[in-house]
PDB file of N, CA and C in Angstrom:
ATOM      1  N   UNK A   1     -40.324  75.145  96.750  1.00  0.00           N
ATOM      2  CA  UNK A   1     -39.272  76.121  96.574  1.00  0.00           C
ATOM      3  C   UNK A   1     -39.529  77.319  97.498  1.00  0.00           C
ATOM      4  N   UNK A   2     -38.700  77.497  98.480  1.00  0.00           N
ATOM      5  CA  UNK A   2     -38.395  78.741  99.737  1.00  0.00           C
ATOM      6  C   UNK A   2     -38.782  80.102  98.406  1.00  0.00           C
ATOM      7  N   UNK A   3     -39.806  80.824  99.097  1.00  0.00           N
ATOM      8  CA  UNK A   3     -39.788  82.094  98.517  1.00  0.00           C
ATOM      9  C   UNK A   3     -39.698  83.022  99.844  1.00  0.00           C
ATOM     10  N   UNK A   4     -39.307  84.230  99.210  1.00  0.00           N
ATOM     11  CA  UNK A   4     -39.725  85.367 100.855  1.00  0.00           C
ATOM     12  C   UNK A   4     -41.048  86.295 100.600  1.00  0.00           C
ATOM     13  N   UNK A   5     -41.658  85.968 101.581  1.00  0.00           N
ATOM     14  CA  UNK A   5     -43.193  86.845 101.744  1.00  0.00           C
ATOM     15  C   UNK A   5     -42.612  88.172 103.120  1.00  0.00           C
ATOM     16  N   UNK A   6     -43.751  89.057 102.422  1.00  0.00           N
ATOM     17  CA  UNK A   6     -43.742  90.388 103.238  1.00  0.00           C
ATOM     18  C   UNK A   6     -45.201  89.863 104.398  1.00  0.00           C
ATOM     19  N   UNK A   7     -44.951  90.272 105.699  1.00  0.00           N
ATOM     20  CA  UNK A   7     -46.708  90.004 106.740  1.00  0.00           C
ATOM     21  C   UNK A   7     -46.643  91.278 107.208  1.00  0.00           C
ATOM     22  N   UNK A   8     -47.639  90.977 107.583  1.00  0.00           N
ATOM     23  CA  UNK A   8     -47.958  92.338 108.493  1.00  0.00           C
ATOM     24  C   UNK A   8     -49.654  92.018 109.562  1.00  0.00           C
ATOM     25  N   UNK A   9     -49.402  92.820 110.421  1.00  0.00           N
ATOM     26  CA  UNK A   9     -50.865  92.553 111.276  1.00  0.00           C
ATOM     27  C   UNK A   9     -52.207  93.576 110.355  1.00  0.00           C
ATOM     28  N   UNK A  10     -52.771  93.762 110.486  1.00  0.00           N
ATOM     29  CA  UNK A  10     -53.804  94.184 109.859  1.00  0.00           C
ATOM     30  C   UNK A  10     -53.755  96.016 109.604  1.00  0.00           C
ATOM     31  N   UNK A  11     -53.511  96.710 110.774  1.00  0.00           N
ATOM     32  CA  UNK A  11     -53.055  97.729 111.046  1.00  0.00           C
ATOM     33  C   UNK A  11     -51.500  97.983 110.114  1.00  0.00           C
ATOM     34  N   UNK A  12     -51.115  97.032 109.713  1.00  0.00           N
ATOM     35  CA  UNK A  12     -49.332  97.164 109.499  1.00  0.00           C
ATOM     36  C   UNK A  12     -48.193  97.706 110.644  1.00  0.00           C
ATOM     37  N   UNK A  13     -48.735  97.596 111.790  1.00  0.00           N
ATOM     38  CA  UNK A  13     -47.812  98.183 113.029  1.00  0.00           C
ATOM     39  C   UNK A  13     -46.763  97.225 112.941  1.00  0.00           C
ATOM     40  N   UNK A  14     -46.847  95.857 112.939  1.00  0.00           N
ATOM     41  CA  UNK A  14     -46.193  94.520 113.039  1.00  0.00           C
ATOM     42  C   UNK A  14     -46.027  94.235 111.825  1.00  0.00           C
ATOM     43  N   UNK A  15     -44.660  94.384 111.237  1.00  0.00           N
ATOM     44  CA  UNK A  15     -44.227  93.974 109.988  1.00  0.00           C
ATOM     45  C   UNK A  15     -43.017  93.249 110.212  1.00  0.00           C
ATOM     46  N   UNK A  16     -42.922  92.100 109.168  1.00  0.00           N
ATOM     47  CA  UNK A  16     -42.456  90.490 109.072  1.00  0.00           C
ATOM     48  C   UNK A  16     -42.118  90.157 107.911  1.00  0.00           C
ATOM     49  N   UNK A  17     -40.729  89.109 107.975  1.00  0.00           N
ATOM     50  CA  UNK A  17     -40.338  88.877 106.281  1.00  0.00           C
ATOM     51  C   UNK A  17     -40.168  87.028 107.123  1.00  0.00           C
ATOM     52  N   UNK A  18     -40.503  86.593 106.255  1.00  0.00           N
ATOM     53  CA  UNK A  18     -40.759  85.129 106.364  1.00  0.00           C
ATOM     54  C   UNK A  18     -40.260  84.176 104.627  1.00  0.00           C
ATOM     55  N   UNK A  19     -38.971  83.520 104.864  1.00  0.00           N
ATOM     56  CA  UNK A  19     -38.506  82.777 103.690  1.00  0.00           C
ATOM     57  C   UNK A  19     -39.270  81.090 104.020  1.00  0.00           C
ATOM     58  N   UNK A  20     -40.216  80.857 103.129  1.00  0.00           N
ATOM     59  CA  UNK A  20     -40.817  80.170 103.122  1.00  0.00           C
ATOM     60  C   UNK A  20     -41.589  79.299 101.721  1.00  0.00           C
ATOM     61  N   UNK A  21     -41.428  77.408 102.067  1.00  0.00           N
ATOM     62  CA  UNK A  21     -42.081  76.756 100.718  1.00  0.00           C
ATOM     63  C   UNK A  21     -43.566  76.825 101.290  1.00  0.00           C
ATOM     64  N   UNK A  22     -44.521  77.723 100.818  1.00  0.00           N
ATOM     65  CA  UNK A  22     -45.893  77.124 101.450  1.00  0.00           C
ATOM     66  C   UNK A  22     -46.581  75.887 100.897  1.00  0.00           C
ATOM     67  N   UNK A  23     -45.889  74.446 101.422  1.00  0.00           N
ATOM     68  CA  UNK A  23     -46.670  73.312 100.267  1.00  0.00           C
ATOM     69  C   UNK A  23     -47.732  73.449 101.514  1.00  0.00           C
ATOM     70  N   UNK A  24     -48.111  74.003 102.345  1.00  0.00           N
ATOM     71  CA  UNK A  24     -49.409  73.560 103.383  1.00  0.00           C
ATOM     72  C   UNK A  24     -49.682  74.235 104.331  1.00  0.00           C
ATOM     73  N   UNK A  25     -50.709  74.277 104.773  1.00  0.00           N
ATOM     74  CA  UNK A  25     -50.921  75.180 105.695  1.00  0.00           C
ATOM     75  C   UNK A  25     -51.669  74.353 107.286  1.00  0.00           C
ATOM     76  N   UNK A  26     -51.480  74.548 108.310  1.00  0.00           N
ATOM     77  CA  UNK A  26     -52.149  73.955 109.791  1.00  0.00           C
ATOM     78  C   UNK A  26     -53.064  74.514 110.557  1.00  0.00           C
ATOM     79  N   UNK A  27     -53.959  73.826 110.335  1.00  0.00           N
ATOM     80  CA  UNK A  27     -55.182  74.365 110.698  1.00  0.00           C
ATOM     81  C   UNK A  27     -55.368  73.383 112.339  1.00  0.00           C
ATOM     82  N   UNK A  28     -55.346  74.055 113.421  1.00  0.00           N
ATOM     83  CA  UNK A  28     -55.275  73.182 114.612  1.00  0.00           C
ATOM     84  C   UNK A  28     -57.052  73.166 115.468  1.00  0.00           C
ATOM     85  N   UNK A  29     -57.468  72.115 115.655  1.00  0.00           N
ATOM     86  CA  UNK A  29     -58.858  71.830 116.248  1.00  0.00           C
ATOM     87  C   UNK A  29     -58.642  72.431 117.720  1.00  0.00           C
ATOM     88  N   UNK A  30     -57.779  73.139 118.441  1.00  0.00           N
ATOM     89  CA  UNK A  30     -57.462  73.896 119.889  1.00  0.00           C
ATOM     90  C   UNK A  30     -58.507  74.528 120.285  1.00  0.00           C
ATOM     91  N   UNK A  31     -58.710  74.968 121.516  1.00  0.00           N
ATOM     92  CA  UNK A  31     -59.788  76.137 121.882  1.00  0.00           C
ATOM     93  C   UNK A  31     -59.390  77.033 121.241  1.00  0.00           C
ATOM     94  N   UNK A  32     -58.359  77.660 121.638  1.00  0.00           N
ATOM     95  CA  UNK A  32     -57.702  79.141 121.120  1.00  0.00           C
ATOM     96  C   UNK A  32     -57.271  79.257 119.584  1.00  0.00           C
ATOM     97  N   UNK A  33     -57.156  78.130 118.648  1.00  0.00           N
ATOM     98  CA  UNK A  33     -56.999  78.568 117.657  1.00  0.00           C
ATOM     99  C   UNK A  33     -58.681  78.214 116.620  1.00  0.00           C
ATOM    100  N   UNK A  34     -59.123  77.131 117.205  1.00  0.00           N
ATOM    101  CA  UNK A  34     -60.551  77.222 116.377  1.00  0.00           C
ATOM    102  C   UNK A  34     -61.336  79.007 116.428  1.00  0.00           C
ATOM    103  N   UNK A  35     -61.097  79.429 117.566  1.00  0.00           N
ATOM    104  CA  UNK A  35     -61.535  80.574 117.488  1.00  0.00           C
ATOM    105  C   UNK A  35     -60.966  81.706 116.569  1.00  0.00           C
ATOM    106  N   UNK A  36     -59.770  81.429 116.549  1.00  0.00           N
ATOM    107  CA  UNK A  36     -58.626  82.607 115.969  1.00  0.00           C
ATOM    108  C   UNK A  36     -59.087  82.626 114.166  1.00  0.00           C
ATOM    109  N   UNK A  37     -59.173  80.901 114.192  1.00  0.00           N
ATOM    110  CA  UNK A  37     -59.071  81.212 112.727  1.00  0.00           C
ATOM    111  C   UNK A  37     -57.529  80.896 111.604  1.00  0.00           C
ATOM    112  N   UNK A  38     -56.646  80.845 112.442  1.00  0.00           N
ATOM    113  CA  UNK A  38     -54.960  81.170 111.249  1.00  0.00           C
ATOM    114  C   UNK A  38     -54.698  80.237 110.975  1.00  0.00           C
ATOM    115  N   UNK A  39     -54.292  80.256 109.499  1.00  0.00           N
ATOM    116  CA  UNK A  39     -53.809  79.119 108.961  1.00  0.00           C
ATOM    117  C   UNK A  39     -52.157  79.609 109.327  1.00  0.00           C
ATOM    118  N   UNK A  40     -51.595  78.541 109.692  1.00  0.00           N
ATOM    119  CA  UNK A  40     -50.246  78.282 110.366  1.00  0.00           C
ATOM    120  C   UNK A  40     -49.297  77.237 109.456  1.00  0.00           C
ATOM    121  N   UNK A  41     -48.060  78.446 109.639  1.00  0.00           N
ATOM    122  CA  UNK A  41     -46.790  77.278 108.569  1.00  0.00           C
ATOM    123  C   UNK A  41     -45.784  77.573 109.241  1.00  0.00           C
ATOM    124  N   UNK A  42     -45.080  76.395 109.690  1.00  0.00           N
ATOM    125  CA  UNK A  42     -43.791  76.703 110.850  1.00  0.00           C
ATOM    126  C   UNK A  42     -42.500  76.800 109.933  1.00  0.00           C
ATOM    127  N   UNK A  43     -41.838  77.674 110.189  1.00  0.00           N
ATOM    128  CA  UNK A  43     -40.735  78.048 109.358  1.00  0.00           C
ATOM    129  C   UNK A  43     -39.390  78.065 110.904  1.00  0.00           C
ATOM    130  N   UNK A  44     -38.754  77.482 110.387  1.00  0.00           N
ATOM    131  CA  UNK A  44     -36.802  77.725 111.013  1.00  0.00           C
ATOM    132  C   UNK A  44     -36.820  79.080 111.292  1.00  0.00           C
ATOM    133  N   UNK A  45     -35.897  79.671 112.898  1.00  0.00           N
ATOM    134  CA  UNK A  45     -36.057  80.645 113.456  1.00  0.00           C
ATOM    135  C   UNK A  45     -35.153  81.408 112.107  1.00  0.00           C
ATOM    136  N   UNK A  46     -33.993  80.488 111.348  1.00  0.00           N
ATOM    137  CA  UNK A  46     -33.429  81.823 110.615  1.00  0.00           C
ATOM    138  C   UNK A  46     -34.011  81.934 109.452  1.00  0.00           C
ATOM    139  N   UNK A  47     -35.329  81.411 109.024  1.00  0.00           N
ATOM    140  CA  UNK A  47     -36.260  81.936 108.165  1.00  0.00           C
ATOM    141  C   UNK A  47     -37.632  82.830 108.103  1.00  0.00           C
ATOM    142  N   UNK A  48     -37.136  83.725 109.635  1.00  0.00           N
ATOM    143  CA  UNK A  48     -38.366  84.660 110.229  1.00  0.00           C
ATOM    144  C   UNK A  48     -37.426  85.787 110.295  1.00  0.00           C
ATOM    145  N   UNK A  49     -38.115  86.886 109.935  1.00  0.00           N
ATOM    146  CA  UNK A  49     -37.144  88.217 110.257  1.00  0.00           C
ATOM    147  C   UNK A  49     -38.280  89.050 111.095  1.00  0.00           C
ATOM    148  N   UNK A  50     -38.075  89.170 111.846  1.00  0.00           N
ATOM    149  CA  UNK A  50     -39.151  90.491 112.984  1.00  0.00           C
ATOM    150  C   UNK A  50     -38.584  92.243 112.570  1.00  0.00           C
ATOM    151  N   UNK A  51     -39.741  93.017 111.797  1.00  0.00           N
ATOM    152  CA  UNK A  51     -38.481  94.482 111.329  1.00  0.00           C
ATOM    153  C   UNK A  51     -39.341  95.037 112.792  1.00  0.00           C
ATOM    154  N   UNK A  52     -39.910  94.487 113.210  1.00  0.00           N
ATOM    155  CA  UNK A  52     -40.982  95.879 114.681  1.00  0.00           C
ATOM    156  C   UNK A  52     -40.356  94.852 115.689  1.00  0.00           C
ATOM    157  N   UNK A  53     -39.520  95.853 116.784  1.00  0.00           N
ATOM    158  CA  UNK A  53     -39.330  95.352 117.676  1.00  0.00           C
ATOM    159  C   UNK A  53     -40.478  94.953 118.351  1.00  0.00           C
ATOM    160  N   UNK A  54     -39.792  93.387 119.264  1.00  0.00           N
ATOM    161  CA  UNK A  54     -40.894  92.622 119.935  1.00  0.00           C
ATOM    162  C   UNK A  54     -41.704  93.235 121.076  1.00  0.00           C
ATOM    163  N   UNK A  55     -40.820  93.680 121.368  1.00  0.00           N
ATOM    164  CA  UNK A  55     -41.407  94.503 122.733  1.00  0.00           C
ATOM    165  C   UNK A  55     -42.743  95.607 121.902  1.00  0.00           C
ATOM    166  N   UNK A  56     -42.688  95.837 121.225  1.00  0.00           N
ATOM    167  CA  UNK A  56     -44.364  96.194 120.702  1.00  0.00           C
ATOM    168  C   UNK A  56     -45.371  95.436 120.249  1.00  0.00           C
ATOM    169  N   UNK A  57     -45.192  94.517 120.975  1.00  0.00           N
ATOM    170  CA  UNK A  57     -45.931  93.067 120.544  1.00  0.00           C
ATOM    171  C   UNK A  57     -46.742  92.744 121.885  1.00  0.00           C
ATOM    172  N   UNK A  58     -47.987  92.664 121.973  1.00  0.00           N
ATOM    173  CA  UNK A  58     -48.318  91.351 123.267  1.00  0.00           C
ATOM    174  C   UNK A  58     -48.124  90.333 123.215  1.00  0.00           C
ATOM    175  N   UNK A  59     -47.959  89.470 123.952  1.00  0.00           N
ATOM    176  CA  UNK A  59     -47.886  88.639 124.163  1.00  0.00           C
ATOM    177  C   UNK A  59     -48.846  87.829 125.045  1.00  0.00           C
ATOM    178  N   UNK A  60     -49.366  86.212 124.683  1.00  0.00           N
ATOM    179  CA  UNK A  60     -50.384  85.366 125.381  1.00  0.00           C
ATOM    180  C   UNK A  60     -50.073  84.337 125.351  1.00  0.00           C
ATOM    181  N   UNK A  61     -50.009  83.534 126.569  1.00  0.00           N
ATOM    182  CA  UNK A  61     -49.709  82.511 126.862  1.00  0.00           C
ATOM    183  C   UNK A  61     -51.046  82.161 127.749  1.00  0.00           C
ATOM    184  N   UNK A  62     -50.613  80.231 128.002  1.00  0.00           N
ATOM    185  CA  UNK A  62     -52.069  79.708 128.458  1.00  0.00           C
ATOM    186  C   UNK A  62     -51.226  78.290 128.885  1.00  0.00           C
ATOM    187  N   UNK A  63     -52.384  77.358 129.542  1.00  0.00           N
ATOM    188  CA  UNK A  63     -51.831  76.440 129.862  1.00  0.00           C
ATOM    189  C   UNK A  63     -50.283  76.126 131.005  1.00  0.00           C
ATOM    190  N   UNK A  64     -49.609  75.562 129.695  1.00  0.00           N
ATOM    191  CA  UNK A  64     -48.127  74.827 130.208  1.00  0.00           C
ATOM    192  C   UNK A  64     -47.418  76.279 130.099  1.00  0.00           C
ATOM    193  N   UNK A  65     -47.877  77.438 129.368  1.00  0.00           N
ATOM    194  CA  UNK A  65     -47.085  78.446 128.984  1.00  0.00           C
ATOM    195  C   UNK A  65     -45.952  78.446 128.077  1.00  0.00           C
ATOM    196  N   UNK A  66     -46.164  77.399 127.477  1.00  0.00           N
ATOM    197  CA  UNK A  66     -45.053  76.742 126.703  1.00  0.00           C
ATOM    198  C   UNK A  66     -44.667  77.793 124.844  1.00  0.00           C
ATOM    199  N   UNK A  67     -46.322  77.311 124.399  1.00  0.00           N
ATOM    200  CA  UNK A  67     -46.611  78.382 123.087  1.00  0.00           C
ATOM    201  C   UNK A  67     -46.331  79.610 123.596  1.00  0.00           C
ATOM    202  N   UNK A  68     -45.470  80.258 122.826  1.00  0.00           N
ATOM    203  CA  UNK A  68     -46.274  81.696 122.590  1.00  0.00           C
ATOM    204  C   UNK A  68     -46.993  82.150 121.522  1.00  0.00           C
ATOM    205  N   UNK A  69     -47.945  83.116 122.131  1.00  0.00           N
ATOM    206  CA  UNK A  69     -48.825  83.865 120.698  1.00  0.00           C
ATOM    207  C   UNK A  69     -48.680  85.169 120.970  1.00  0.00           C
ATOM    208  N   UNK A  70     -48.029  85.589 119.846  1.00  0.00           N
ATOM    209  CA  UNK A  70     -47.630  87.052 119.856  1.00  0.00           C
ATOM    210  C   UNK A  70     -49.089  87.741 118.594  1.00  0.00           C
ATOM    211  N   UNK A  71     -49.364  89.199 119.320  1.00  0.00           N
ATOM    212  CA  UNK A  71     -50.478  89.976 118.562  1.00  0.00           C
ATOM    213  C   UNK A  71     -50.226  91.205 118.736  1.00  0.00           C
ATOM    214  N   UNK A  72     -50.756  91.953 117.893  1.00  0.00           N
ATOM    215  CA  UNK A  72     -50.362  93.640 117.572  1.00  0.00           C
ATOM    216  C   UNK A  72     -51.665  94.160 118.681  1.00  0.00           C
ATOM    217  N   UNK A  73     -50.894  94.746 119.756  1.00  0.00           N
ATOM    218  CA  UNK A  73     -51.851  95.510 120.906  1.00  0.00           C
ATOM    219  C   UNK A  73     -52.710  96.281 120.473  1.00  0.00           C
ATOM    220  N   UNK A  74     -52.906  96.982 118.863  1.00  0.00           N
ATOM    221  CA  UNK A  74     -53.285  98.198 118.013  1.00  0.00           C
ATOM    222  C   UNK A  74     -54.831  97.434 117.693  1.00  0.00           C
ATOM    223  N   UNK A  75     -54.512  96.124 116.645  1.00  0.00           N
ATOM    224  CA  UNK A  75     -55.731  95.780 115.971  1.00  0.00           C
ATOM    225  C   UNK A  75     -55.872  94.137 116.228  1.00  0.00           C
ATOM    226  N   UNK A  76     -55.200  93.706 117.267  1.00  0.00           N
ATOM    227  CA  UNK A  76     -55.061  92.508 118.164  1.00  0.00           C
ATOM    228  C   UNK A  76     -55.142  90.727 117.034  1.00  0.00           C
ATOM    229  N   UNK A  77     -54.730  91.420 115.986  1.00  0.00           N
ATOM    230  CA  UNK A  77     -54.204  90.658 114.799  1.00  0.00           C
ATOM    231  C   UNK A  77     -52.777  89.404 115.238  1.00  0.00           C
ATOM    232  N   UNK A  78     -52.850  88.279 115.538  1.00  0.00           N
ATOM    233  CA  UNK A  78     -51.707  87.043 115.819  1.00  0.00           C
ATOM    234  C   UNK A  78     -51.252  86.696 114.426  1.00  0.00           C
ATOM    235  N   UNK A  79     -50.121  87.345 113.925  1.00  0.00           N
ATOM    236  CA  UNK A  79     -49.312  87.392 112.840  1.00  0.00           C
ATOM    237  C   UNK A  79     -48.415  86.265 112.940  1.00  0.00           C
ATOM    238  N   UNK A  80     -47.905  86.028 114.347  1.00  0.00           N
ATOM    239  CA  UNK A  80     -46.942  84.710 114.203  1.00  0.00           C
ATOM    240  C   UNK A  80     -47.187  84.312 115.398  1.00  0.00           C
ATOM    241  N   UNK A  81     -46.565  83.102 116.102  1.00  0.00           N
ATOM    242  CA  UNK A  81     -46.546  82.470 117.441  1.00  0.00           C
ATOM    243  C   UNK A  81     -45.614  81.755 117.259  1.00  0.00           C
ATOM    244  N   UNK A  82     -45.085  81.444 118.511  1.00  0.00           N
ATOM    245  CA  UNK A  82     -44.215  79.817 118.665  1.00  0.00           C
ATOM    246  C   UNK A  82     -44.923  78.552 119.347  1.00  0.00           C
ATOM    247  N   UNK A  83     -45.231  77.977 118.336  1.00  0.00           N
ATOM    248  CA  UNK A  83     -45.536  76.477 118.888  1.00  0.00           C
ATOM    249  C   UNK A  83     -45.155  75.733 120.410  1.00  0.00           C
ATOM    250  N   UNK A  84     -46.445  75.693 120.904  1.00  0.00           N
ATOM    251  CA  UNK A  84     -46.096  74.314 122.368  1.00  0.00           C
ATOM    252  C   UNK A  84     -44.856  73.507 121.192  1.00  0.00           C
ATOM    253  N   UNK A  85     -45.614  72.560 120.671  1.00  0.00           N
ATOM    254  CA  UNK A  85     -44.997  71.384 120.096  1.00  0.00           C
ATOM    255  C   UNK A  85     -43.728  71.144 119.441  1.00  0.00           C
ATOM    256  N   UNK A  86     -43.407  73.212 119.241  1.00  0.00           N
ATOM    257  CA  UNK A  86     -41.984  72.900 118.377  1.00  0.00           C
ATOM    258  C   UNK A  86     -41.111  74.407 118.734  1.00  0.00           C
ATOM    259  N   UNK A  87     -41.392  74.898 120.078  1.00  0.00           N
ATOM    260  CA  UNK A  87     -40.745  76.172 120.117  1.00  0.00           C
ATOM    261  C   UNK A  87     -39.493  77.085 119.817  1.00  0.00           C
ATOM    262  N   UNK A  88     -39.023  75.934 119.068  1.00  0.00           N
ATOM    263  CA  UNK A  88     -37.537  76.595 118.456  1.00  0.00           C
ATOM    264  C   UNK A  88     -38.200  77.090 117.452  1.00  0.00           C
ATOM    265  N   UNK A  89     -39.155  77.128 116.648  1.00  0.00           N
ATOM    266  CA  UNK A  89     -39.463  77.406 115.573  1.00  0.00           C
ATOM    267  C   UNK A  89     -40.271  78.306 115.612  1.00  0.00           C
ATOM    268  N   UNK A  90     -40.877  78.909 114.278  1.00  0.00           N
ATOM    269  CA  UNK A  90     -41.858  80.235 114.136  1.00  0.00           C
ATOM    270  C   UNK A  90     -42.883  79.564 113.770  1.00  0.00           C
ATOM    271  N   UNK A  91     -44.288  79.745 114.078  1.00  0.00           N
ATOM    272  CA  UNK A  91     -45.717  79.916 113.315  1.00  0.00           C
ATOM    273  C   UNK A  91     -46.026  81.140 112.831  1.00  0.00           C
ATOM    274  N   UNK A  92     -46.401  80.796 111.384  1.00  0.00           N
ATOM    275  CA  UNK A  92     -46.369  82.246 110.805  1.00  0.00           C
ATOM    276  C   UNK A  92     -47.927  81.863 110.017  1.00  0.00           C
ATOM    277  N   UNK A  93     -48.663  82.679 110.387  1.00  0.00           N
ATOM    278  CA  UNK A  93     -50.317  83.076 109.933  1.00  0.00           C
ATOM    279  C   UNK A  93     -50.260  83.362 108.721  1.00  0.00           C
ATOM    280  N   UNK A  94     -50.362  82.564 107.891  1.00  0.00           N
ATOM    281  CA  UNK A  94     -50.564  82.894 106.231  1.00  0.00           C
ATOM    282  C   UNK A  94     -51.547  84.049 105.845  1.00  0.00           C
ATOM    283  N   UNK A  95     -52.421  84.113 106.653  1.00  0.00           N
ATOM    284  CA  UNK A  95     -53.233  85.002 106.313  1.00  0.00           C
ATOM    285  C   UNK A  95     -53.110  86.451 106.271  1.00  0.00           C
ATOM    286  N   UNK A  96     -51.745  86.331 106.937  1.00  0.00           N
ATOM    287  CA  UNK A  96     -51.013  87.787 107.163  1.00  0.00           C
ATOM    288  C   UNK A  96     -49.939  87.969 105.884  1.00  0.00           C
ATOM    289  N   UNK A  97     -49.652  87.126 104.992  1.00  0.00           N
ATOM    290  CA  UNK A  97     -49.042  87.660 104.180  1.00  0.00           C
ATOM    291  C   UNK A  97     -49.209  87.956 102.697  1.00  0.00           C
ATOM    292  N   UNK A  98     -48.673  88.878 102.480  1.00  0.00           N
ATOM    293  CA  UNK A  98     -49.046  89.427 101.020  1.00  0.00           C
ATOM    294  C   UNK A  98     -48.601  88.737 100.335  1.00  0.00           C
ATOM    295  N   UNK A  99     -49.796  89.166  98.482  1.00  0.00           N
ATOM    296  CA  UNK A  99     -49.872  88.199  97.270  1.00  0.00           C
ATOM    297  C   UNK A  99     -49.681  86.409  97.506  1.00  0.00           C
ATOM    298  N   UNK A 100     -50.479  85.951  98.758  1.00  0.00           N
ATOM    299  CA  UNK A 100     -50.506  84.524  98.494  1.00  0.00           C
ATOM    300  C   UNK A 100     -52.307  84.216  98.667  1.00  0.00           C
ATOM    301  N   UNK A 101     -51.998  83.307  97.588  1.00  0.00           N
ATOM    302  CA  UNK A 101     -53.132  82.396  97.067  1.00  0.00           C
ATOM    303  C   UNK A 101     -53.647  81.366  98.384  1.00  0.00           C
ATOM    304  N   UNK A 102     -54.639  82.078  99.153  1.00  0.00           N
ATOM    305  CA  UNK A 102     -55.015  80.539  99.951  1.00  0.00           C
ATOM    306  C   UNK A 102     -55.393  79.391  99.622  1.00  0.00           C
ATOM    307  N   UNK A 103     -55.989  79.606  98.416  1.00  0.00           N
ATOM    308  CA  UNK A 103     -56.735  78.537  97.876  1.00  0.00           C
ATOM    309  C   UNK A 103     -56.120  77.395  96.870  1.00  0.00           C
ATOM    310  N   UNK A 104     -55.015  77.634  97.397  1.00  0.00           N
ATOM    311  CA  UNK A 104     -53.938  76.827  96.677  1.00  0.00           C
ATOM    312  C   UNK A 104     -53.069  76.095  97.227  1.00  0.00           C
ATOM    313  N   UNK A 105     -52.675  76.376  98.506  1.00  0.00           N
ATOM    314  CA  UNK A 105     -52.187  75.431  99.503  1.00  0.00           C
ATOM    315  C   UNK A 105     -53.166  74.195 100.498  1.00  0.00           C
ATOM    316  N   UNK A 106     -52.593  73.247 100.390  1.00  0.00           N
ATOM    317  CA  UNK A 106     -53.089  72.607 101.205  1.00  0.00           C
ATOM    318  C   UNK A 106     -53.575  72.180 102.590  1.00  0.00           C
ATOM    319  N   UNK A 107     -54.055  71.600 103.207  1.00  0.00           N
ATOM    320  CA  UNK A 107     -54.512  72.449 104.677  1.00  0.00           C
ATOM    321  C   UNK A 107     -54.720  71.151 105.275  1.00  0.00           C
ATOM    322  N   UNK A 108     -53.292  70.593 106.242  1.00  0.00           N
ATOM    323  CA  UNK A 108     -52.905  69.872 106.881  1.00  0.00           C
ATOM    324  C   UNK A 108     -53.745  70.420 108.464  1.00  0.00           C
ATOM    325  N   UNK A 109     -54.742  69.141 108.738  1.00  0.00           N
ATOM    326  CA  UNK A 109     -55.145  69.337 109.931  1.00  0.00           C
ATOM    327  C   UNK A 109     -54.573  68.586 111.215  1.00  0.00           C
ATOM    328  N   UNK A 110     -54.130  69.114 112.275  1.00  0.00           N
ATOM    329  CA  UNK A 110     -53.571  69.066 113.803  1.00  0.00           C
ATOM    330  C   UNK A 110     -54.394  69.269 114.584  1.00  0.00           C
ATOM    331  N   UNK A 111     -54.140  68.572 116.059  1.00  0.00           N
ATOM    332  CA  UNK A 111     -55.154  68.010 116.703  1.00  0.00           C
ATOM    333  C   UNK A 111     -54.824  68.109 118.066  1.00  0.00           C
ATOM    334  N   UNK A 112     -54.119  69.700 118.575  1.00  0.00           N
ATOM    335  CA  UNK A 112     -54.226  70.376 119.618  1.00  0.00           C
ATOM    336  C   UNK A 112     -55.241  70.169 121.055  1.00  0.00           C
ATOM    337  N   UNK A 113     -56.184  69.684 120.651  1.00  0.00           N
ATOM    338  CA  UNK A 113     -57.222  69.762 121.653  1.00  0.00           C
ATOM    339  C   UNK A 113     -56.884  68.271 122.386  1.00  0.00           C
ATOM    340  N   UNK A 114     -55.608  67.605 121.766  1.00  0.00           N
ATOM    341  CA  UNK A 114     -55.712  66.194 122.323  1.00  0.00           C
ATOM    342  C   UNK A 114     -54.376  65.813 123.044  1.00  0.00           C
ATOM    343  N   UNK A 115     -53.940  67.412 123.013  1.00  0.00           N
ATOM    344  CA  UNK A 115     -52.659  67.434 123.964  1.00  0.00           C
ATOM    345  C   UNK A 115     -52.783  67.754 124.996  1.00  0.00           C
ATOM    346  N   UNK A 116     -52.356  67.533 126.643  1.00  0.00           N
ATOM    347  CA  UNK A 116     -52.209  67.205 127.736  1.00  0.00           C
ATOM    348  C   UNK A 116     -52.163  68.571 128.213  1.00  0.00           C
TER     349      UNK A 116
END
């Protein structure tokens, strides 16, 4: 069942409303995300609301340049990204959002490091 969560980057500069079922979360074996750490849940672009304009956002790209990973320039926190694999869509960092239980979703592993 779609609920709406409040995110934010760590700082709260980058604040985010995300309507979302969390049955799982994606944990990807990548260079760049084994390091990062985020558990990732791709939500439909009209189930992401951005309230901080983007343009106060960095932005990082790599590779094909395909993903983006957007982070708060302040406390360099990656609150959301768009997927290589599915860029119409949002990745949204669970870990960025308030009153959710990590330890309660499930944690679907992806296998980034074996893409081209």
């Amino acid at each position: 069942m779609k609920q709406t969560y409040r995110g934010s980057c760590h700082c709260g500069r980058v604040q985010f409303e995300v309507d979302a079922d969390l049955d799982h979360v994606r944990v990807c074996d990548c260079s760049i995300c084994r390091r990062r750490g985020a558990l990732i849940h791709r939500v439909e672009e009209n189930c992401f609301r951005l309230l901080t304009p983007i343009d106060e956002l960095s932005l990082y790209q790599w590779h094909t340049k395909t993903a983006k990973d957007y982070f708060c320039p302040h406390c360099g926190i990656l609150p959301f990204r768009r997927p290589r694999t599915a860029p119409d869509k949002w990745g949204v960092n669970v870990r960025c959002l308030e009153g959710v239980d990590l330890s309660s979703i499930p944690i679907k592993y992806v296998y980034g490091s074996r893409l081209d």
